[in-house]
Protein backbone atom coordinates (compact mmCIF):
# COMPACT_ATOMS: atom_id res chain seq x y z
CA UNK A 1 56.43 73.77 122.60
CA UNK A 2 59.04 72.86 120.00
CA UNK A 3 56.43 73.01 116.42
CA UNK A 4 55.12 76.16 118.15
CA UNK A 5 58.51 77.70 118.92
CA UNK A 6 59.42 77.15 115.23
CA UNK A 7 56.25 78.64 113.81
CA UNK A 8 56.91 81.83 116.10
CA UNK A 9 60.77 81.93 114.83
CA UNK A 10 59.29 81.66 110.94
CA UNK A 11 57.10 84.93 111.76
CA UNK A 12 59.96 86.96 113.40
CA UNK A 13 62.35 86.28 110.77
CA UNK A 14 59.42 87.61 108.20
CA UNK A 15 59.07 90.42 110.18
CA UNK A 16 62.65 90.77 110.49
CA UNK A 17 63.67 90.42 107.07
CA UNK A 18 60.80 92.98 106.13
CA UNK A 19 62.33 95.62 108.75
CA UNK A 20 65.71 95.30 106.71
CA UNK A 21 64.78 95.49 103.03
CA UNK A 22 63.09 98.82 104.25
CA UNK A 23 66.36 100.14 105.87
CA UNK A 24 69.35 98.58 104.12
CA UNK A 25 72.58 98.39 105.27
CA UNK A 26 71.16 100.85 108.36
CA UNK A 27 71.34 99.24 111.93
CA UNK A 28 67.94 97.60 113.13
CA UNK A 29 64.86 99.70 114.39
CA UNK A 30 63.95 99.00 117.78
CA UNK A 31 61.12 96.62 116.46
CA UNK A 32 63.47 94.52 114.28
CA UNK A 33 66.01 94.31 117.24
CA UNK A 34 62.63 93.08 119.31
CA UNK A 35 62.15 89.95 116.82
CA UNK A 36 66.19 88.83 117.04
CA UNK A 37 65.63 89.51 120.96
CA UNK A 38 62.68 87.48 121.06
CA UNK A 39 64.03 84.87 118.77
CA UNK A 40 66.93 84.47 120.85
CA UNK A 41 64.78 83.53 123.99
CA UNK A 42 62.69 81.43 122.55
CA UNK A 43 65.58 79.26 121.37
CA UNK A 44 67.11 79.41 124.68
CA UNK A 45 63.95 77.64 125.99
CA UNK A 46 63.61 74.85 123.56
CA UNK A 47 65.87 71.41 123.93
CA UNK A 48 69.45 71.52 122.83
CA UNK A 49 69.18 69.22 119.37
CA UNK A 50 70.87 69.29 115.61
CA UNK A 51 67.59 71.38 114.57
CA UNK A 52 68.42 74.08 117.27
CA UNK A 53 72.36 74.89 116.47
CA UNK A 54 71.58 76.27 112.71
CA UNK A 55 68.92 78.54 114.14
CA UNK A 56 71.01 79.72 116.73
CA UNK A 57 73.83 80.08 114.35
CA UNK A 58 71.70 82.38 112.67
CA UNK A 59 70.97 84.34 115.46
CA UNK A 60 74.73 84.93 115.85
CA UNK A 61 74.89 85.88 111.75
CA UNK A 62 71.83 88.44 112.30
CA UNK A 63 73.78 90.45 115.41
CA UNK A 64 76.91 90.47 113.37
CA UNK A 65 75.45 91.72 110.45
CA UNK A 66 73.85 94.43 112.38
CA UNK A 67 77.16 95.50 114.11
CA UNK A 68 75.74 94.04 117.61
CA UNK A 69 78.85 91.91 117.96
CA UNK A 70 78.86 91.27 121.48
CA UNK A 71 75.96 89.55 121.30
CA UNK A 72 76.89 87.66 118.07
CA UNK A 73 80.22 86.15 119.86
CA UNK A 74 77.89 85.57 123.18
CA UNK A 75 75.49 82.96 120.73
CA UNK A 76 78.47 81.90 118.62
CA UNK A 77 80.33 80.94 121.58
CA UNK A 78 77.54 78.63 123.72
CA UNK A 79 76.85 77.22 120.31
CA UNK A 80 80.64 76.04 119.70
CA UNK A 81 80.51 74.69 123.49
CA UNK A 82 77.68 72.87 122.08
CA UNK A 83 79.05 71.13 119.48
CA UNK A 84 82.18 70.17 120.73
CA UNK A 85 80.56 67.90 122.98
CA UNK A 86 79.03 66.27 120.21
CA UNK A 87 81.24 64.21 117.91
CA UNK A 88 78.42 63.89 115.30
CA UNK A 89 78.39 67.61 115.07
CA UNK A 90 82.02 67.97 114.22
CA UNK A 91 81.83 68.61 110.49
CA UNK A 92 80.58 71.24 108.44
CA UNK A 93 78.49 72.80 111.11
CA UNK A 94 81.51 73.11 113.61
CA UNK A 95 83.30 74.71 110.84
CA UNK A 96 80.84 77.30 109.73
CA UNK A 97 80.46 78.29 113.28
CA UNK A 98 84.04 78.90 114.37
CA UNK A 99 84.42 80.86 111.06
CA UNK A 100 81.48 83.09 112.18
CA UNK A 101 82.93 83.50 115.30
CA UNK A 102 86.47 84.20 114.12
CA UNK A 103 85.03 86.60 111.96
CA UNK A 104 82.75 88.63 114.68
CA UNK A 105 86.36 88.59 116.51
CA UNK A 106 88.16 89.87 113.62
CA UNK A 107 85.54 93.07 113.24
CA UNK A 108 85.72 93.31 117.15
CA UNK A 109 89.65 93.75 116.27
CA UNK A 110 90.53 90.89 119.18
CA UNK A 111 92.91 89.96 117.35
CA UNK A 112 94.84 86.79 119.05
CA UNK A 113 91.59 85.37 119.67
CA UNK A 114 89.97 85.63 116.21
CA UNK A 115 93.65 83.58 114.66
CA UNK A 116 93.01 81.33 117.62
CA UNK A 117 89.79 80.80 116.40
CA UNK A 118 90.29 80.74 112.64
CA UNK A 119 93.13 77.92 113.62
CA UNK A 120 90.87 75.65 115.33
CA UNK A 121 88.82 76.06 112.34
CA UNK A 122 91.48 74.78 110.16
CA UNK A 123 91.97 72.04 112.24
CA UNK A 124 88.51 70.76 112.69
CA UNK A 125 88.34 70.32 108.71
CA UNK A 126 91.56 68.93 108.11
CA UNK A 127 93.01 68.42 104.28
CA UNK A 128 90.61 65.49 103.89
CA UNK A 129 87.50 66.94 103.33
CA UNK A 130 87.44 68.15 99.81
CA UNK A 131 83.40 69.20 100.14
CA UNK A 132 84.91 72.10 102.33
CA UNK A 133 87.64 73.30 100.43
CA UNK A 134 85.76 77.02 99.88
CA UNK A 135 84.93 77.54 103.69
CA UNK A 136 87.79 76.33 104.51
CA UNK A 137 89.67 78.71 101.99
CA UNK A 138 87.33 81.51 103.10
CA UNK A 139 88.25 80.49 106.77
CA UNK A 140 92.15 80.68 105.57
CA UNK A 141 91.74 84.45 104.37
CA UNK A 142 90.23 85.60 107.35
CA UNK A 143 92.99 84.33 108.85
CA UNK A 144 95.81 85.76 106.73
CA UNK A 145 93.48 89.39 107.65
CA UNK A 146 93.94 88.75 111.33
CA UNK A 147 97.86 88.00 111.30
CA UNK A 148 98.66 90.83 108.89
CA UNK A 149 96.89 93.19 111.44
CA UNK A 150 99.12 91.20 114.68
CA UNK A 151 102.38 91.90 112.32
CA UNK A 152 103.06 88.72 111.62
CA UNK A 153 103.27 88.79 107.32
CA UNK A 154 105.08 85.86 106.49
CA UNK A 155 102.66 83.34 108.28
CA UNK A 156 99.58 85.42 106.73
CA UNK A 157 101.52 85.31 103.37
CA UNK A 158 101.10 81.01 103.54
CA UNK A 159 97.47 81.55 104.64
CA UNK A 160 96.82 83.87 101.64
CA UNK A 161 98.60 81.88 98.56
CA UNK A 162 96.55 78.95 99.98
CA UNK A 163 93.05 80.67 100.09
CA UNK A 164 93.63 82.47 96.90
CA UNK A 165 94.17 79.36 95.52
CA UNK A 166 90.98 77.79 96.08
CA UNK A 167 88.43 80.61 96.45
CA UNK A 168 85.75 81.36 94.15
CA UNK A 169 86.20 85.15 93.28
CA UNK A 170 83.20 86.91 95.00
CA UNK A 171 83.00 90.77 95.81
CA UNK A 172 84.96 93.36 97.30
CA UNK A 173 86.61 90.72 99.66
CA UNK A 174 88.23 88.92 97.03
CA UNK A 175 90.10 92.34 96.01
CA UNK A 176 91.00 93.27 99.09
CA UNK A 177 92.85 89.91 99.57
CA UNK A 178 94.96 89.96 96.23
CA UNK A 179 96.17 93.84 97.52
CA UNK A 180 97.22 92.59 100.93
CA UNK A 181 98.84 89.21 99.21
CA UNK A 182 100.64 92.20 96.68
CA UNK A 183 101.38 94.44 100.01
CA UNK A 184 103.64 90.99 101.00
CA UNK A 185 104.95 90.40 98.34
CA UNK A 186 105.87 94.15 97.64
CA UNK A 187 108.39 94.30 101.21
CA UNK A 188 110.05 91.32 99.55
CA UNK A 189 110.40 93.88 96.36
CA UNK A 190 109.07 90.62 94.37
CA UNK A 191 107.86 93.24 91.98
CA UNK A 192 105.96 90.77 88.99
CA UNK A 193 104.19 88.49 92.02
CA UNK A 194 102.94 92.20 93.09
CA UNK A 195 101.74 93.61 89.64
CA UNK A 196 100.47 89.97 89.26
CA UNK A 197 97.95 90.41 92.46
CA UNK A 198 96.93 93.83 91.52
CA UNK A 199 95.94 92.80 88.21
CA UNK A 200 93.55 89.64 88.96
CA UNK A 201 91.93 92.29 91.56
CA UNK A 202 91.37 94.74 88.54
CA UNK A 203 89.98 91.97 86.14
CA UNK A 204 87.96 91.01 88.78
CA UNK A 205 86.00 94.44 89.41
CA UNK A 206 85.84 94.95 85.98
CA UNK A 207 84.48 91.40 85.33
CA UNK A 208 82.44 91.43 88.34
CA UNK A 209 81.15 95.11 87.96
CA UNK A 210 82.39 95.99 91.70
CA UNK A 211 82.19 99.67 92.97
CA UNK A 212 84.16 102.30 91.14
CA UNK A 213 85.83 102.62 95.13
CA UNK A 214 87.30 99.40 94.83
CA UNK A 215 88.64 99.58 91.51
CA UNK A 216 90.24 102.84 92.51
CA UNK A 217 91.40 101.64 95.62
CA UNK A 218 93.68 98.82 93.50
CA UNK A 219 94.28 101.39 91.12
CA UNK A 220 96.14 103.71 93.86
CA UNK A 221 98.09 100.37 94.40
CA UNK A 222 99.06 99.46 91.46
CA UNK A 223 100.57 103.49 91.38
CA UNK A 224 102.32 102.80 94.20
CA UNK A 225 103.68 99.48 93.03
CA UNK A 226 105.29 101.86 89.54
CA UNK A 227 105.87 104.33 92.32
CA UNK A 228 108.31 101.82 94.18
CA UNK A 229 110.45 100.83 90.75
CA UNK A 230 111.00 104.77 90.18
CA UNK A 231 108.66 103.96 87.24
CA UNK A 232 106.69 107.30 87.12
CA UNK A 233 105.49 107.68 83.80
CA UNK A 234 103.66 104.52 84.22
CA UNK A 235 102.23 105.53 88.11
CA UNK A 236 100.55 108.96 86.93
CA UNK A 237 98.33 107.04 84.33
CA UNK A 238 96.71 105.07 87.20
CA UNK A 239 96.32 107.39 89.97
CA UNK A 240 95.05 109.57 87.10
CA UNK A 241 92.56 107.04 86.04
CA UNK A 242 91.70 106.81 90.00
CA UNK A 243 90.96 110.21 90.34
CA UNK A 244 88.50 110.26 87.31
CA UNK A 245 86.36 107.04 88.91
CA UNK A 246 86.11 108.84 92.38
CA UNK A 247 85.67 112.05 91.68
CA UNK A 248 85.66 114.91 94.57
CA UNK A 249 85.73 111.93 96.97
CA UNK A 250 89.08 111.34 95.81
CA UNK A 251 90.06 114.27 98.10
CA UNK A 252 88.16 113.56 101.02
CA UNK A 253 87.84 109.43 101.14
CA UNK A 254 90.54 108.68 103.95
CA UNK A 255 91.01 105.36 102.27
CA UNK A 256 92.25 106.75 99.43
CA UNK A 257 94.62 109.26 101.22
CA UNK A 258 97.78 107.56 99.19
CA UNK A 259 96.21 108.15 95.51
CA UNK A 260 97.14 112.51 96.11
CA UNK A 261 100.51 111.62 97.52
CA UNK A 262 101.44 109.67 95.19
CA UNK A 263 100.40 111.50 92.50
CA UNK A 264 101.78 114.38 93.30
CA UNK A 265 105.25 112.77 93.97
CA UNK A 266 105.37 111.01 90.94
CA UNK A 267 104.51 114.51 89.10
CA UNK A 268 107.27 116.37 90.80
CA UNK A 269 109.75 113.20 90.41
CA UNK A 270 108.61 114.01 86.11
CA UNK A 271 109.38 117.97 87.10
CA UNK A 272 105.60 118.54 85.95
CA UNK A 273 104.98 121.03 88.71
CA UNK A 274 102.63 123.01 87.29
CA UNK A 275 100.37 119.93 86.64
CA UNK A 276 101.20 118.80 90.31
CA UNK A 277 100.12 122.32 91.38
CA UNK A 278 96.95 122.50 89.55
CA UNK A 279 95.97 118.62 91.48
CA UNK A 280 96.83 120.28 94.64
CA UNK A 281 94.42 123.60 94.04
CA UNK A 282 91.83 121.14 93.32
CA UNK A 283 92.00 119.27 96.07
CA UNK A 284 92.36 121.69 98.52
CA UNK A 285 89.15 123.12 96.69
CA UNK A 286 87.31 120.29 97.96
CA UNK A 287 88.94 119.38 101.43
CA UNK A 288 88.06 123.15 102.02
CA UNK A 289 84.68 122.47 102.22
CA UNK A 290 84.79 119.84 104.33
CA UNK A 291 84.86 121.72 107.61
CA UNK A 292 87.15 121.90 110.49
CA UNK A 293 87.24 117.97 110.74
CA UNK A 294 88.88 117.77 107.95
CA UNK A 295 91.86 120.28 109.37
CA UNK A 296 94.61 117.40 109.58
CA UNK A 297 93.94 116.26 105.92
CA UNK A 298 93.91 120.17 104.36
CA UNK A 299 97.36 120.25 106.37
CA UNK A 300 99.26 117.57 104.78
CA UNK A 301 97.15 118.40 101.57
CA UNK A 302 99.57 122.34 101.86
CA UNK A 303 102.42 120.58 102.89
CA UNK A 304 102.58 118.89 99.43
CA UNK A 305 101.75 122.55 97.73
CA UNK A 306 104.85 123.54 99.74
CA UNK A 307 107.20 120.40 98.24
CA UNK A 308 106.07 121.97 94.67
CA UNK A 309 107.19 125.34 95.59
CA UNK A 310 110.65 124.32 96.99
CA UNK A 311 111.32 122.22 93.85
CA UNK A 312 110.56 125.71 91.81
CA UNK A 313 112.87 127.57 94.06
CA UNK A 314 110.41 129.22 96.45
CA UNK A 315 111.38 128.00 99.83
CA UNK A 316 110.82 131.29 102.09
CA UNK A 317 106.83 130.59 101.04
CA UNK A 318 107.37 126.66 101.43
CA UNK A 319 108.99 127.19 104.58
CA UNK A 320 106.18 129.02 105.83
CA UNK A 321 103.52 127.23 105.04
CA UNK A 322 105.12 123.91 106.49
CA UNK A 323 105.62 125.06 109.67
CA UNK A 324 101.72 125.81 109.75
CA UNK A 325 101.05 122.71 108.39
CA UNK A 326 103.47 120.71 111.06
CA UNK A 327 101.37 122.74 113.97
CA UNK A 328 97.90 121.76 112.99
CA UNK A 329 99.28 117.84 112.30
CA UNK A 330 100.52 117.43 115.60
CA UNK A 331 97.93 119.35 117.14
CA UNK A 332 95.23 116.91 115.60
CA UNK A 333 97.50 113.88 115.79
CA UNK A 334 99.88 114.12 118.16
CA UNK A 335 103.77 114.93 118.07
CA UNK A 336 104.74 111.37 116.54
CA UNK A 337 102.38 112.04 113.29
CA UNK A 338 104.38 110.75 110.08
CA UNK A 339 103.06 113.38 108.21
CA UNK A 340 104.54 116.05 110.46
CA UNK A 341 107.69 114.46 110.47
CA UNK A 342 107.76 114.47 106.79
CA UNK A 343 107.12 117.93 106.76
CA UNK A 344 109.87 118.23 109.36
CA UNK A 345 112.28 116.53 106.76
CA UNK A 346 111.32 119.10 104.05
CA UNK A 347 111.85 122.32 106.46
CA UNK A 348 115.40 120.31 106.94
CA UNK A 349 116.43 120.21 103.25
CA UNK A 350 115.09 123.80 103.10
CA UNK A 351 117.36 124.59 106.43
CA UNK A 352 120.27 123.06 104.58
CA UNK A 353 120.36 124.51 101.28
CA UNK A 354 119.87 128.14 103.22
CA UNK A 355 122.86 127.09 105.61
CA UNK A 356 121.02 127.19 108.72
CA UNK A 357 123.21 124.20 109.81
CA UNK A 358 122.19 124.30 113.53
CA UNK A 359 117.83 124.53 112.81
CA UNK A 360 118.66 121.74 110.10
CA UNK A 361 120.18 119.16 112.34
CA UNK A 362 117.48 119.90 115.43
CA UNK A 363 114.96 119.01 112.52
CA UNK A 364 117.00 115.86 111.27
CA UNK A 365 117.37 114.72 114.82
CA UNK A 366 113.28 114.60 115.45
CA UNK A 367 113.11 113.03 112.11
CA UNK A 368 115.42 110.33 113.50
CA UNK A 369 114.10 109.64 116.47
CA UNK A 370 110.18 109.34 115.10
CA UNK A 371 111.88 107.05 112.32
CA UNK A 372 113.09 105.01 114.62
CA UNK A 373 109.97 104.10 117.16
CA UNK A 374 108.06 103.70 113.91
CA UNK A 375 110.57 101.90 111.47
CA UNK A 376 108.90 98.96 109.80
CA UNK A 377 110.79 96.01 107.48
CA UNK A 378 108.63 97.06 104.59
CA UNK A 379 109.89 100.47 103.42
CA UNK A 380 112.48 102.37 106.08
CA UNK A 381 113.13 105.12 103.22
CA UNK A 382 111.81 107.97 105.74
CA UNK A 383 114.46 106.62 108.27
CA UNK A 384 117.26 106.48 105.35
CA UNK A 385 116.49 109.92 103.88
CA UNK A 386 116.17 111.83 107.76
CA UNK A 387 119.57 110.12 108.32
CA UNK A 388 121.33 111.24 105.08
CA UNK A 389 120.36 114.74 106.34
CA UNK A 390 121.46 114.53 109.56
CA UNK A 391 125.17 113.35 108.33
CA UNK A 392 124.76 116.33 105.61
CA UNK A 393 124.33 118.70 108.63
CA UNK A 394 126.78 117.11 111.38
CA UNK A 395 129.37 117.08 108.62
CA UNK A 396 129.12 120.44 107.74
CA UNK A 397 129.79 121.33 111.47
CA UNK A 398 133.01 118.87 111.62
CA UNK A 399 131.28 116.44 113.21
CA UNK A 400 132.46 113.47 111.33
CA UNK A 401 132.33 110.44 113.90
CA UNK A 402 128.50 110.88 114.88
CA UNK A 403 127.60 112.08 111.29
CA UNK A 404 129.01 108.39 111.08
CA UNK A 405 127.33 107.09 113.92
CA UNK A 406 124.12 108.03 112.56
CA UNK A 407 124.35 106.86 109.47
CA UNK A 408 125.74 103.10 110.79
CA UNK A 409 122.51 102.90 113.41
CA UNK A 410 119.72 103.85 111.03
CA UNK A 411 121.33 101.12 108.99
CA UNK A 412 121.53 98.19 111.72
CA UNK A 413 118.23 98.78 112.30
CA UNK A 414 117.33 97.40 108.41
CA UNK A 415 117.60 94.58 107.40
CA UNK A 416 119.39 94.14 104.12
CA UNK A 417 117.15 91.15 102.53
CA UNK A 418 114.05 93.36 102.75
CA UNK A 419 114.46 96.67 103.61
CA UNK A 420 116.92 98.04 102.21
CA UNK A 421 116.03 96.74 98.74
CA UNK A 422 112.70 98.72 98.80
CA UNK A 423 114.52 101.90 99.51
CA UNK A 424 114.88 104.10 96.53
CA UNK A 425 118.46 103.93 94.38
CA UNK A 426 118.90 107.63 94.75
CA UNK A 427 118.72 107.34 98.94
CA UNK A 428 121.09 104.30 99.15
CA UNK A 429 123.41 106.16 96.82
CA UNK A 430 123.25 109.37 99.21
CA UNK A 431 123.94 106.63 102.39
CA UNK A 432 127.43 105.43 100.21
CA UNK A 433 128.81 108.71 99.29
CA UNK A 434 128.22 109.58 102.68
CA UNK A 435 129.72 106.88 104.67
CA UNK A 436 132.65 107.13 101.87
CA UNK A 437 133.57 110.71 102.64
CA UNK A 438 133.36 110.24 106.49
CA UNK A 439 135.48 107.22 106.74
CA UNK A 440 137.87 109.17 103.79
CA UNK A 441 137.86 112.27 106.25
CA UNK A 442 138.77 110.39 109.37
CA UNK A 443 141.21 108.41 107.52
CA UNK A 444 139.55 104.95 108.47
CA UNK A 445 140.02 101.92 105.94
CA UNK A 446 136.85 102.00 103.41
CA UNK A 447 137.22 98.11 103.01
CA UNK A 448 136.64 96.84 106.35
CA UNK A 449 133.74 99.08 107.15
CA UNK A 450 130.56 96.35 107.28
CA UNK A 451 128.00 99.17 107.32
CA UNK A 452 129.38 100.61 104.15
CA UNK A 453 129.62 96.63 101.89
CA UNK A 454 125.93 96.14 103.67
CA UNK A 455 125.07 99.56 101.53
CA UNK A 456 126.80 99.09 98.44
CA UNK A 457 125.81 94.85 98.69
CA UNK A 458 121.96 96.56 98.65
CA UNK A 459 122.83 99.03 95.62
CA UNK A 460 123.66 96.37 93.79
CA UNK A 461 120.65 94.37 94.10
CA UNK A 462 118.52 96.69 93.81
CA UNK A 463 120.13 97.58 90.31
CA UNK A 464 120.07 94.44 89.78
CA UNK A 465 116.47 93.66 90.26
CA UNK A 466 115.42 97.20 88.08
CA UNK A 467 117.09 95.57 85.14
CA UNK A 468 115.48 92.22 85.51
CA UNK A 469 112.19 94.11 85.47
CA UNK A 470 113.14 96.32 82.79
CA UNK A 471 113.85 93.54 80.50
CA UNK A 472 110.69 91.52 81.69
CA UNK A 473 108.60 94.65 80.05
C-alpha cells in the first residue's frame, strides 16, 4: 500500500495546488478541501515511519493556511505525540512542528497554550544548535506575539531583542515585529530605541518593496512616536505622507484608525485648524459612504470636527455634536467605549469654561471611573487629564479634600518609572498646580505630601529626558 499511497498523495497535492493558484488567498473549493480530506486518510492508514511525519506535517500547514485551524492543531498535535516518543526525531522536525502548532494556536488566539507551545519549542533546540538559529528565532517572535497579547511585555520584550537579532528580514512579519519591539520600548519612554525600530521597519518596506499598507502602518507609528515627545511639526509630515500612500482607505482601514487622530491632534496642538478641518471634511466624505456599519467610526470621526470647533471658540455647536457622537459610540460599543469617554472629557472642559460646575463634574466622574477599569502602564494620560478636571470642578464647589482625593488615587494607580513619564508635560504640570493649591487652601504642609514629590520627581524627568533628545537631534 505504502508506494501506492504516495503516488495517490503526489496527485492530490497537484490537484490541490492547481485549485489554489486559481483562487488565491480565497478559502478552498469543496473539491480542493476533498484532496486535503482524502490525503489526510490515506496517511492515517499507512505505518507510522520518518517518511510519514513530514507529510502529515504538511497536512497540518495546508488546513492552517486555509483558515481550517481546528483541523490543523488536530494533525499537528498526534504528530508531536509522535515524535516525542521517538528520540531520533527530536531535532529539526520536532521543532518545525511545535512552531506550526504554536502558530495555528496563536491565530486560534489560545493564547497560554500557543507560549506553552512556543516554550517547549525553545527548549527542544536548545542554544547548541547553531543550524537552527532562524526557526528558532522565528519560533522566538511568535512567542514575543503571544505574550504581548497575555500582557506580559517585559518577558515578550527578551523574546523580541533575541529574534530580531538573528532573523533574516522577510515580509510584512518582520515589520510588524520591529513596531511591537518600538510599542515596548515606547512605555519605557526609551524614545531613540523606539525611532530606532520604526526606522529598520521603514528601510525594510522600502528595500523589500512591501505593501504601501505596511509602510503606512509604521508611518502612523513613527507619528505617534513625534506625537509622544510633543514634537508636532515633525508628526504631521508622516501621517501626511501616510495618508498620500493609502488613499480613501486611510479613512475607512480600521487598522489605521490612529493615523486621523493623530493627525488631527497634532494639527490643532500647531493651531492649524483650518487645515485640521479640511482632513476632517474629507474624511467624513469617505466614511459617509461607507454605510451604516461604519456609524461608530463617522462618530468619533465628528467628535474630532467638534475638538476643532471648541479650540476656535464654538462650543454651543461642539457641544452638540458630541453628545450625538457619545450616543451612537456607546450605542455601537457599549457604555465603557474610550472614544465616548473622550468625548465625555471634551463636553467636561466645555461644561467648565461655561460654569456648569455640577454637569462638569458628573462628566469628570464617568471619565474617572472608565479610566480607571481600563488604565494601562503604557500611557494613563486619559486618567491624568479626567482627574485634573474633576479637581478643577470639585474645587470650584469648595470641595478641596476630595478634589485632593482624586487627584492622589488616579496617581497611586501609576507608576512613576513608566507611566507617568509618558504622560504629556502640560498634564503633569496641571496635576502640580493642582495638588499645590489644595494642600495651600487646606493649609497642609506642601513638603511632606508624597503624591505631590511623586509628581514633581516625574516633571523632572520627563524634562529631563526632552532635552536629552533634543540635543541627540
Amino acid at each position: 500500500m505504502f508506494p501506492e499511497a504516495i503516488a495517490v498523495l503526489t496527485i492530490l497535492d497537484e490537484k490541490r495546488l492547481s485549485a489554489q493558484k486559481t483562487q488565491g488567498s480565497r478559502p478552498l473549493s469543496c473539491y480542493s478541501k476533498a484532496c486535503l480530506d482524502l490525503r489526510e486518510t490515506i496517511l492515517s492508514t499507512m505505518p507510522v515511519t520518518i517518511n510519514t511525519v513530514p507529510l502529515l506535517q504538511e497536512v497540518g500547514l495546508s488546513y492552517d493556511r486555509q483558515r481550517y485551524f481546528d483541523r490543523a492543531a488536530k494533525i499537528l498535535q498526534e504528530v508531536c505525540l509522535l515524535e516525542r516518543r521517538y528520540p531520533q526525531w527530536h531535532g529539526f522536525s520536532l521543532l518545525m512542528t511545535l512552531h506550526m502548532l504554536q502558530t495555528v494556536y496563536l491565530e486560534q488566539e489560545k493564547l497560554d497554550k500557543s507560549a506553552a507551545v512556543g516554550k517547549e519549542a525553545l527548549a527542544v533546540v536548545g542554544d547548541e544548535r547553531a543550524d537552527f538559529k532562524q526557526l528558532k528565532a522565528l519560533t522566538e517572535l511568535r512567542l514575543a506575539e503571544t505574550l504581548l497579547k497575555l500582557g506580559k511585555p517585559a518577558e515578550a520584550q527578551r523574546y523580541y531583542e533575541q529574534g530580531l537579532a538573528v532573523i533574516k528580514p522577510d515580509g510584512d512579519f518582520f515589520v510588524w515585529c520591529n513596531i511591537n519591539l518600538g510599542s515596548i520600548y515606547c512605555s519605557q519612554a526609551r524614545w531613540s530605541d523606539v525611532e530606532r525600530q520604526l526606522k529598520t521597519g521603514l528601510d525594510f518596506c522600502d528595500r523589500a518593496n512591501l505593501s504601501n499598507r505596511m509602510k503606512a502602518i509604521t508611518l502612523i507609528n513613527m507619528g505617534w512616536l513625534f506625537h509622544h515627545q510633543r514634537q508636532y511639526a515633525l508628526a504631521v509630515p508622516r501621517f501626511k505622507w501616510a495618508i498620500r500612500l493609502m488613499g480613501d482607505s486611510a479613512y475607512t482601514d480600521l487598522s489605521t484608525t490612529g493615523l486621523l487622530d493623530g493627525l488631527i491632534d497634532s494639527l490643532r496642538h500647531l493651531h492649524k485648524y483650518d487645515e485640521a478641518n479640511d482632513y476632517v471634511r474629507q474624511a467624513l466624505a469617505v466614511q459617509d459612504k461607507a454605510g451604516k456599519s461604519f456609524r461608530s467610526e463617522v462618530a468619533w470621526t465628528r467628535m474630532m470636527l467638534a475638538m476643532i470647533l471648541s479650540d476656535k471658540g464654538n462650543r454651543s455647536d461642539a457641544q452638540s455634536i458630541i453628545e450625538d457622537s457619545i450616543e451612537v459610540r456607546k450605542k455601537c460599543n457599549g457604555a465603557d467605549d474610550m472614544r465616548a469617554a473622550t468625548g465625555t472629557l471634551h463636553l467636561g472642559l466645555i461644561y467648565l469654561q461655561d460654569k456648569k460646575i455640577q454637569q462638569a463634574e458628573s462628566c469628570f466622574t464617568e471619565c474617572v471611573d472608565i479610566a480607571s477599569r481600563h488604565i494601562t502602564n503604557n500611557n494613563p494620560t486619559f486618567l491624568m487629564d479626567a482627574s485634573n478636571g474633576l479637581a478643577a470642578a470639585l474645587t470650584c464647589q469648595h470641595k478641596f479634600g476630595q478634589a485632593q482625593s482624586a487627584l492622589e488615587r488616579s496617581l497611586s494607580a501609576c507608576s512613576e518609572d513608566c507611566a507617568l513619564v509618558n504622560v504629556p508635560l502640560t498634564t503633569l504640570q496641571d496635576t502640580a498646580d493642582h495638588l499645590l493649591n489644595l494642600y495651600k487652601l487646606q493649609k497642609k504642609d506642601v513638603a511632606s505630601q508624597a503624591p505631590y514629590r511623586k509628581v514633581l520627581s516625574s516633571i523632572d524627568r520627563r524634562r529631563k529626558m526632552d532635552r536629552a533628545k533634543s540635543i541627540s537631534r
